[in-house]
Protein backbone atom coordinates (compact mmCIF):
# COMPACT_ATOMS: atom_id res chain seq x y z
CA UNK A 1 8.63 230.94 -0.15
CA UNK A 2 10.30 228.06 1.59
CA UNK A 3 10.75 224.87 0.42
CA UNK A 4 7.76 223.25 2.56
CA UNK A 5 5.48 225.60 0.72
CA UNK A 6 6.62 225.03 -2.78
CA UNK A 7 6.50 221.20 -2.28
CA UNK A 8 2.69 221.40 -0.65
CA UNK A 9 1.60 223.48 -3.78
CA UNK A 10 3.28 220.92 -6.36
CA UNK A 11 0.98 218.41 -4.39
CA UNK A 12 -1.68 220.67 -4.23
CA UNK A 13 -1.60 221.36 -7.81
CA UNK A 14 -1.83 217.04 -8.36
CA UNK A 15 -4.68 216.62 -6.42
CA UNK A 16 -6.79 216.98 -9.68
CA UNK A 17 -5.31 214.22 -11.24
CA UNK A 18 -5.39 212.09 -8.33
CA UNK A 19 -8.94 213.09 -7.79
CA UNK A 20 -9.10 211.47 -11.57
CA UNK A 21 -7.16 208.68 -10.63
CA UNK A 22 -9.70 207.93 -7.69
CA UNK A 23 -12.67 208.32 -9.81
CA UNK A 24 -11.54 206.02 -12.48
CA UNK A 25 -9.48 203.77 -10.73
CA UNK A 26 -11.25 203.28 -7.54
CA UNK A 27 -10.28 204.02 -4.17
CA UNK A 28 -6.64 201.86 -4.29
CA UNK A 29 -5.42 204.32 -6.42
CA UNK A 30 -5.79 207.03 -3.60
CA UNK A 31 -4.38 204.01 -1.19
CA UNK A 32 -1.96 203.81 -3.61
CA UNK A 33 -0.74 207.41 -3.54
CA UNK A 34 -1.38 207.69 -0.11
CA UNK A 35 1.21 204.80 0.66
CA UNK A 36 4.05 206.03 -2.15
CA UNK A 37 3.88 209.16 0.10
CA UNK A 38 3.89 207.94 3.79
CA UNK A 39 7.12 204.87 2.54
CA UNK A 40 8.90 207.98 0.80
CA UNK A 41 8.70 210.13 3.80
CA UNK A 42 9.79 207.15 6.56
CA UNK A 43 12.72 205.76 4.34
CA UNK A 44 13.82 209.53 4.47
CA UNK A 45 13.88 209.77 7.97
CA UNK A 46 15.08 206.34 8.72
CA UNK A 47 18.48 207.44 6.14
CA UNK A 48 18.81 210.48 7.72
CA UNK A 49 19.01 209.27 11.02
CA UNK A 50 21.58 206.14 9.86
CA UNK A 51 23.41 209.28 8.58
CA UNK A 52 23.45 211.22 11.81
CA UNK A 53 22.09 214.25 9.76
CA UNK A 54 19.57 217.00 10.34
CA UNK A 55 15.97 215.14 9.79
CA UNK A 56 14.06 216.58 6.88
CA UNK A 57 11.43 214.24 6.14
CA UNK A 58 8.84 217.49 6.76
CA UNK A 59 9.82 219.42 4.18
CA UNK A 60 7.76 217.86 1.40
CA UNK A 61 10.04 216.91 -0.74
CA UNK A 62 9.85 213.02 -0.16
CA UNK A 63 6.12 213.35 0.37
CA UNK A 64 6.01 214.69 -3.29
CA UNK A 65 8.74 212.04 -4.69
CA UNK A 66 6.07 209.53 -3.41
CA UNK A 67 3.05 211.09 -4.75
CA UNK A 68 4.74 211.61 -8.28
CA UNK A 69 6.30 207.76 -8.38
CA UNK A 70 2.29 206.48 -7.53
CA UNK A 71 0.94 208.57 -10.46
CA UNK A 72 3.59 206.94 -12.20
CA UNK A 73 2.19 203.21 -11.46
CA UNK A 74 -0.35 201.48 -12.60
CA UNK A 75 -3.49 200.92 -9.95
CA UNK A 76 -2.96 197.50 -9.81
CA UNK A 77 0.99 197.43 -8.73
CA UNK A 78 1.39 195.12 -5.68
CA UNK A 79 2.28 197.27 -2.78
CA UNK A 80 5.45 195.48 -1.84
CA UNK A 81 6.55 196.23 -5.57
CA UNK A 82 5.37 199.94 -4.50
CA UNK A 83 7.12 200.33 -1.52
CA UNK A 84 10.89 199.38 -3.12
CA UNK A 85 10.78 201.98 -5.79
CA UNK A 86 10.24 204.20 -3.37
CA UNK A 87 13.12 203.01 -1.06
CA UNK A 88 14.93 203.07 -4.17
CA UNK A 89 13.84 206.76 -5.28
CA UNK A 90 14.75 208.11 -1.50
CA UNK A 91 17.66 206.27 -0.32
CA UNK A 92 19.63 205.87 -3.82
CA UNK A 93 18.44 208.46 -5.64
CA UNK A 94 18.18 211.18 -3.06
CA UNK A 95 20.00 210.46 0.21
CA UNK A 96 23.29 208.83 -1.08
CA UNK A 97 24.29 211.63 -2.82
CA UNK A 98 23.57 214.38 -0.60
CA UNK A 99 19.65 215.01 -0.05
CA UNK A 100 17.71 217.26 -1.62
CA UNK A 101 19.66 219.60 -4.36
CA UNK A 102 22.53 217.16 -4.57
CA UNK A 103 20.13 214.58 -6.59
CA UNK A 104 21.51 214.15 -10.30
CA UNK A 105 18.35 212.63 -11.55
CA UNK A 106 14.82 212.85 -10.73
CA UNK A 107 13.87 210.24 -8.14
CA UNK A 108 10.41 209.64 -8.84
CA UNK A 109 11.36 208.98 -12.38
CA UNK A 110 14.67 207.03 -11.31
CA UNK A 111 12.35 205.31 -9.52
CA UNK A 112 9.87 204.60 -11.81
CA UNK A 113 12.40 203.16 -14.55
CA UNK A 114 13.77 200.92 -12.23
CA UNK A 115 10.39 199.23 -10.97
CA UNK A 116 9.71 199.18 -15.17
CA UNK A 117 12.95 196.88 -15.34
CA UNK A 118 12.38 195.11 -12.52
CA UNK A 119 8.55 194.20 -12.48
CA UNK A 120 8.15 194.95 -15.98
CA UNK A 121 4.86 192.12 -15.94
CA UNK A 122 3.03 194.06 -13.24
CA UNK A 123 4.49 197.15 -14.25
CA UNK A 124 2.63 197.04 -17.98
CA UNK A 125 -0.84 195.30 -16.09
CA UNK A 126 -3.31 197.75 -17.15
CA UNK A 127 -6.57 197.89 -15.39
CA UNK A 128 -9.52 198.72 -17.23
CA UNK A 129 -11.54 201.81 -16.42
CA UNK A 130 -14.11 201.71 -13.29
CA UNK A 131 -12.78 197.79 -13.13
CA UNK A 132 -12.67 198.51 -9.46
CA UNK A 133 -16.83 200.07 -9.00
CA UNK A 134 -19.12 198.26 -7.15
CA UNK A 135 -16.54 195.88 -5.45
CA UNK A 136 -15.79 195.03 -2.11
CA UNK A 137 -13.12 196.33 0.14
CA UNK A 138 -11.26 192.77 -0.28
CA UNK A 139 -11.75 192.30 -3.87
CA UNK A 140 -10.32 196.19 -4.23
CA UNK A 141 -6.83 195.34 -2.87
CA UNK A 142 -6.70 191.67 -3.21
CA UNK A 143 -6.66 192.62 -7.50
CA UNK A 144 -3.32 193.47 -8.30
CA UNK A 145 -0.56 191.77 -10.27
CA UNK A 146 -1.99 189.41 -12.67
CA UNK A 147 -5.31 190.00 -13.79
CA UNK A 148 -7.40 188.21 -15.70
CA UNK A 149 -7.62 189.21 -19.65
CA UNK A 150 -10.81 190.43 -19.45
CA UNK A 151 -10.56 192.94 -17.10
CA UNK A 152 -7.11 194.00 -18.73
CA UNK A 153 -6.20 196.29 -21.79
CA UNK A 154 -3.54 198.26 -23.10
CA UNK A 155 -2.69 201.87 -22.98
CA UNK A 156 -4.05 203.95 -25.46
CA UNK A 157 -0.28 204.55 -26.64
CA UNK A 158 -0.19 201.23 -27.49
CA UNK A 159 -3.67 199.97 -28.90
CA UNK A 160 -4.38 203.82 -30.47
CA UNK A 161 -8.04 203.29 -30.60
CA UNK A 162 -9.12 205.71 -27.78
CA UNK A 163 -10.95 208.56 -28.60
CA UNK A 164 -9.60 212.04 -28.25
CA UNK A 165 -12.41 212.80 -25.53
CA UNK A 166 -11.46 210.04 -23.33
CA UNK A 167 -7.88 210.54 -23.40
CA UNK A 168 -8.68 214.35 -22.25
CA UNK A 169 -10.98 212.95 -19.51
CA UNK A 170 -9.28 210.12 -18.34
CA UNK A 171 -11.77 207.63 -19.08
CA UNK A 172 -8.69 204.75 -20.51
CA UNK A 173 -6.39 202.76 -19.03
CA UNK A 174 -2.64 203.59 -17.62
CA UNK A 175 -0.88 204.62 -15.25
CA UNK A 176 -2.68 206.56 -12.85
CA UNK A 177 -1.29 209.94 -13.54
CA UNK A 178 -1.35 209.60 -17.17
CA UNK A 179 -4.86 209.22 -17.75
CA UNK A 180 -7.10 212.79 -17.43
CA UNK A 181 -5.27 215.02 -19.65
CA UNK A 182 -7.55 217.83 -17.74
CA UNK A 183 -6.91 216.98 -14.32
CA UNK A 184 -2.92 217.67 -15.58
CA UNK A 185 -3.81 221.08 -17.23
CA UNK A 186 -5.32 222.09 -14.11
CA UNK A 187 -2.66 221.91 -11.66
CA UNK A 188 -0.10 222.65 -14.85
CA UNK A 189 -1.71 226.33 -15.45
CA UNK A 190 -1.72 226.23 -11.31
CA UNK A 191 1.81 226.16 -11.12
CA UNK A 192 1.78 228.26 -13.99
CA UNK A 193 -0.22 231.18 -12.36
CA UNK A 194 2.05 230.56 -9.06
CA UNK A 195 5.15 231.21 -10.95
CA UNK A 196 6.28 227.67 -9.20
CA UNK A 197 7.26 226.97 -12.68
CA UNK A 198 8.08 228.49 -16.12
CA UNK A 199 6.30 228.49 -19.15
CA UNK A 200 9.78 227.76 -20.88
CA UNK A 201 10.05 223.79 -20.77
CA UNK A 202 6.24 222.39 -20.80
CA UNK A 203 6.13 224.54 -24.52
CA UNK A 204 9.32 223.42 -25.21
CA UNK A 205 8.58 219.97 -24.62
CA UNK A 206 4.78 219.69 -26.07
CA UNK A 207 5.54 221.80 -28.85
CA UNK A 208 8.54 220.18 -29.96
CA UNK A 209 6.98 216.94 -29.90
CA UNK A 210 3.90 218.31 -31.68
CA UNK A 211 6.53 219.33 -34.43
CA UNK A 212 7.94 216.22 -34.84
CA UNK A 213 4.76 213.89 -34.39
CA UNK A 214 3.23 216.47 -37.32
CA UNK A 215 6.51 215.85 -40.06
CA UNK A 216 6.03 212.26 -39.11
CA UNK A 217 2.39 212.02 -40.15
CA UNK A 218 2.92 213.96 -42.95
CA UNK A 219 5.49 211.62 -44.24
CA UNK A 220 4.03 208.27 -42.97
CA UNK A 221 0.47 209.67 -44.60
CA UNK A 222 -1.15 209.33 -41.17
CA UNK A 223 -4.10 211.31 -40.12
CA UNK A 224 -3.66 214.90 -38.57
CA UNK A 225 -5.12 213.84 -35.51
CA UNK A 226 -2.52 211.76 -34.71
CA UNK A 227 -0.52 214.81 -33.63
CA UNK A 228 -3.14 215.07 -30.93
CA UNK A 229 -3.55 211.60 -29.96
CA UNK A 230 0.47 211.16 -29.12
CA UNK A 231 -0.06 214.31 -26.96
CA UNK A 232 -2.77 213.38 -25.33
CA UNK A 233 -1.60 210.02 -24.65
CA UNK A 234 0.76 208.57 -22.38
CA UNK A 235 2.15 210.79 -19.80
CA UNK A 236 3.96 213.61 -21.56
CA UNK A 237 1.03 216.37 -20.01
CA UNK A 238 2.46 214.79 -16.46
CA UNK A 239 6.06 215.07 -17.52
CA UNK A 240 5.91 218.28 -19.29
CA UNK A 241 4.36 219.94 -16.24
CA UNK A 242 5.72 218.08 -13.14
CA UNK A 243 8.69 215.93 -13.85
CA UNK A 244 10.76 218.37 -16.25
CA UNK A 245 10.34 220.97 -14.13
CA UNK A 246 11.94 220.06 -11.37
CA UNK A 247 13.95 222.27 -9.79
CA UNK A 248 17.06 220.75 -8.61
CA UNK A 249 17.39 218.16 -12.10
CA UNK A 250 16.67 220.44 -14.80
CA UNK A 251 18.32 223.80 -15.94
CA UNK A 252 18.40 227.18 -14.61
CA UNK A 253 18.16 229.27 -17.52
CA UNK A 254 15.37 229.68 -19.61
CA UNK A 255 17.59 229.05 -22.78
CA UNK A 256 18.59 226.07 -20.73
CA UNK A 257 14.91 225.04 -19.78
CA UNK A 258 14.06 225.49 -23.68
CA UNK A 259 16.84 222.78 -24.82
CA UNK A 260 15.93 220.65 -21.83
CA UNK A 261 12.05 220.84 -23.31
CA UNK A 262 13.25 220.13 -27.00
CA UNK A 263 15.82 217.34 -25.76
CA UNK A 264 13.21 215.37 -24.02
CA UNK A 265 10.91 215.98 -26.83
CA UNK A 266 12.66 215.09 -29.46
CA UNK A 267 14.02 211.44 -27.04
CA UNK A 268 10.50 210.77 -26.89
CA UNK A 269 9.53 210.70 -30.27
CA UNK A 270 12.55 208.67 -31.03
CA UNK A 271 12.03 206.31 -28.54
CA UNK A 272 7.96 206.15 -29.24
CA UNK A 273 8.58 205.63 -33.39
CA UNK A 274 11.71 203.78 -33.62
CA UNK A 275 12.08 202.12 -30.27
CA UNK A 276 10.14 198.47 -29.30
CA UNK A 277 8.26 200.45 -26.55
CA UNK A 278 5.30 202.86 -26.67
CA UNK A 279 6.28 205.36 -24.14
CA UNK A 280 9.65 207.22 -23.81
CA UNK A 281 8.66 210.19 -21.40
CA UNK A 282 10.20 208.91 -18.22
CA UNK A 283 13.61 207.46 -20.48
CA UNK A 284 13.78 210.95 -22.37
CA UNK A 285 14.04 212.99 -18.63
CA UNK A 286 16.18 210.55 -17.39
CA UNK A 287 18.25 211.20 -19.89
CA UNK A 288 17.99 215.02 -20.00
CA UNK A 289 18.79 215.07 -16.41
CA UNK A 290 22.50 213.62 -16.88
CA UNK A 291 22.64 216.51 -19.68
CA UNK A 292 21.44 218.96 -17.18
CA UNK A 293 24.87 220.08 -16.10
CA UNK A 294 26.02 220.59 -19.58
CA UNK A 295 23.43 222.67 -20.82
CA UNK A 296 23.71 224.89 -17.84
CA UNK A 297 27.82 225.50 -18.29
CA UNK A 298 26.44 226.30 -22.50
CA UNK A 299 23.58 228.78 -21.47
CA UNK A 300 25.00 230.35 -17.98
CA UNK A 301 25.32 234.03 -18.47
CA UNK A 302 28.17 236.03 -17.34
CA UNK A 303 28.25 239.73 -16.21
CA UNK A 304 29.33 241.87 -19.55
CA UNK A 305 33.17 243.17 -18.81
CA UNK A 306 33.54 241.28 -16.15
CA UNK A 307 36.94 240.29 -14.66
CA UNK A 308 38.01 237.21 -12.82
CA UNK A 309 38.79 237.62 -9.24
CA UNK A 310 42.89 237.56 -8.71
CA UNK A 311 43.97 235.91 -6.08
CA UNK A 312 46.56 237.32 -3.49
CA UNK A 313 49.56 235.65 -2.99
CA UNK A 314 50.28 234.49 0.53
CA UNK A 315 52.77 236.63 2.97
């Protein structure tokens, strides 16, 4: 299993939800995730070669930091806006310290945070559903940035008056990975079946948040399906399944994986409940990967009665 191969089957295992995306977005959001890929993969080579280091760019890995960062966006993101967060993702995240494995955060979620600080107007423009049907090829990619209000809306996070069957479908408003709750489970039980991932933080994650969404209505005298709506919602399916599991950012253990899963669980009900923003999913990994190191030197096993090497001294 080589590294290519892993990072085509992550992508593989997305092409539901960008299917999805497509379908209720229109055709830009393909564009869209088609561009994130192709700007992720060039500003990899183009580092690499400043660098004087073996090229990579083939390997997938910057391909799939671009295709996760554009499910990240909304459909209507300028592509200029686009096309930094991914320089951003690849050449700070990644390259400058050390390529792929030497990344201490995710870079399609780096990434994603820092467009959110830096665009945050276009970043929170929320396209309505099948806005984009019926239109012309100009009209499709000349729409982005500042819409007018009527063909505008919030997420379901923050308005809470979609229905349970349309946040499953996909048939709301977001970002375009964070819509079809079913496209997600698709290529989650994918990676699943593949082994490409463990079981240990998606539960983790969507359990402990179901836990702590469920105390929370009970005390706040909410309905019970709230519980369901907060998981449904937003793009905790997308992060419990592709973003905390990444492999170089998140722990190695499956004790480890489990505290990574309840950490970014229990960050994103904080930040959801308490905090003056809806979402917390990308904030709550961010902030799990900086713990990642931690939790590994807490849950790394060591061999039972084993000795430490001695060193010989020097004739």
């Amino acid at each position: 299993m080589t590294t290519q191969k892993i990072m085509l089957l992550v992508v593989l295992a997305l092409v539901p939800a960008i299917v999805a995306a497509t379908v209720v977005f229109g055709p830009r959001a393909l564009f869209l995730v088609v561009f994130c890929a192709v700007i992720s993969m060039f500003t990899e080579m183009v580092c690499q070669k400043l660098m004087q280091k073996e090229t990579t760019y083939t390997d997938g890995s910057a391909m799939l930091t671009g295709v996760l960062l554009a499910l990240n966006l909304p459909a209507t993101l300028p592509l200029w806006e686009a096309a930094i967060g991914c320089v951003f993702a690849i050449a700070v995240v990644k390259q400058l310290f050390g390529g792929l494995g030497c990344n201490f955060a995710n870079p399609a979620i780096t990434g994603r945070v820092f467009l959110l600080l830096s665009f945050g107007g276009d970043m929170t423009t929320w396209v309505k559903p099948f806005f984009y049907r019926g239109r012309s090829f100009f009209e499709m990619f000349a729409a982005t940035g500042n819409l007018p209000d009527g063909v505008t809306g919030a997420t379901p996070l923050a308005s809470g008056d979609a229905g349970l069957l349309d946040l499953f479908l996909g048939n709301v408003g977001g970002s375009l990975g964070e819509t079809s709750v079913l496209a997600l489970l698709i290529g989650g039980v994918f990676l699943l079946v593949l082994g490409l991932i463990s079981w240990h933080t998606p539960v983790a994650y969507l359990g402990g948040l179901a836990v702590l969404e469920l105390f929370y209505t009970l005390a706040t005298g909410g309905e019970m399906t709230d519980v369901l709506y907060a998981l449904l919602s937003g793009g905790v399916i997308l992060g419990a399944f592709f973003m905390a599991t990444d492999y170089v950012t998140t722990p190695m253990t499956g004790a480890g994986k489990l505290i990574f899963g309840l950490g970014c669980a229990v960050l994103t009900f904080v930040i959801r409940e308490f905090a003056n923003m809806p979402e917390g999913c990308s904030f709550s990994i961010l902030l799990m990967n900086l713990l990642t190191p931690y939790i590994d030197k807490l849950t790394m096993t060591h061999p039972f009665g084993a000795k430490p090497a001695v060193k010989k001294e020097a004739k």
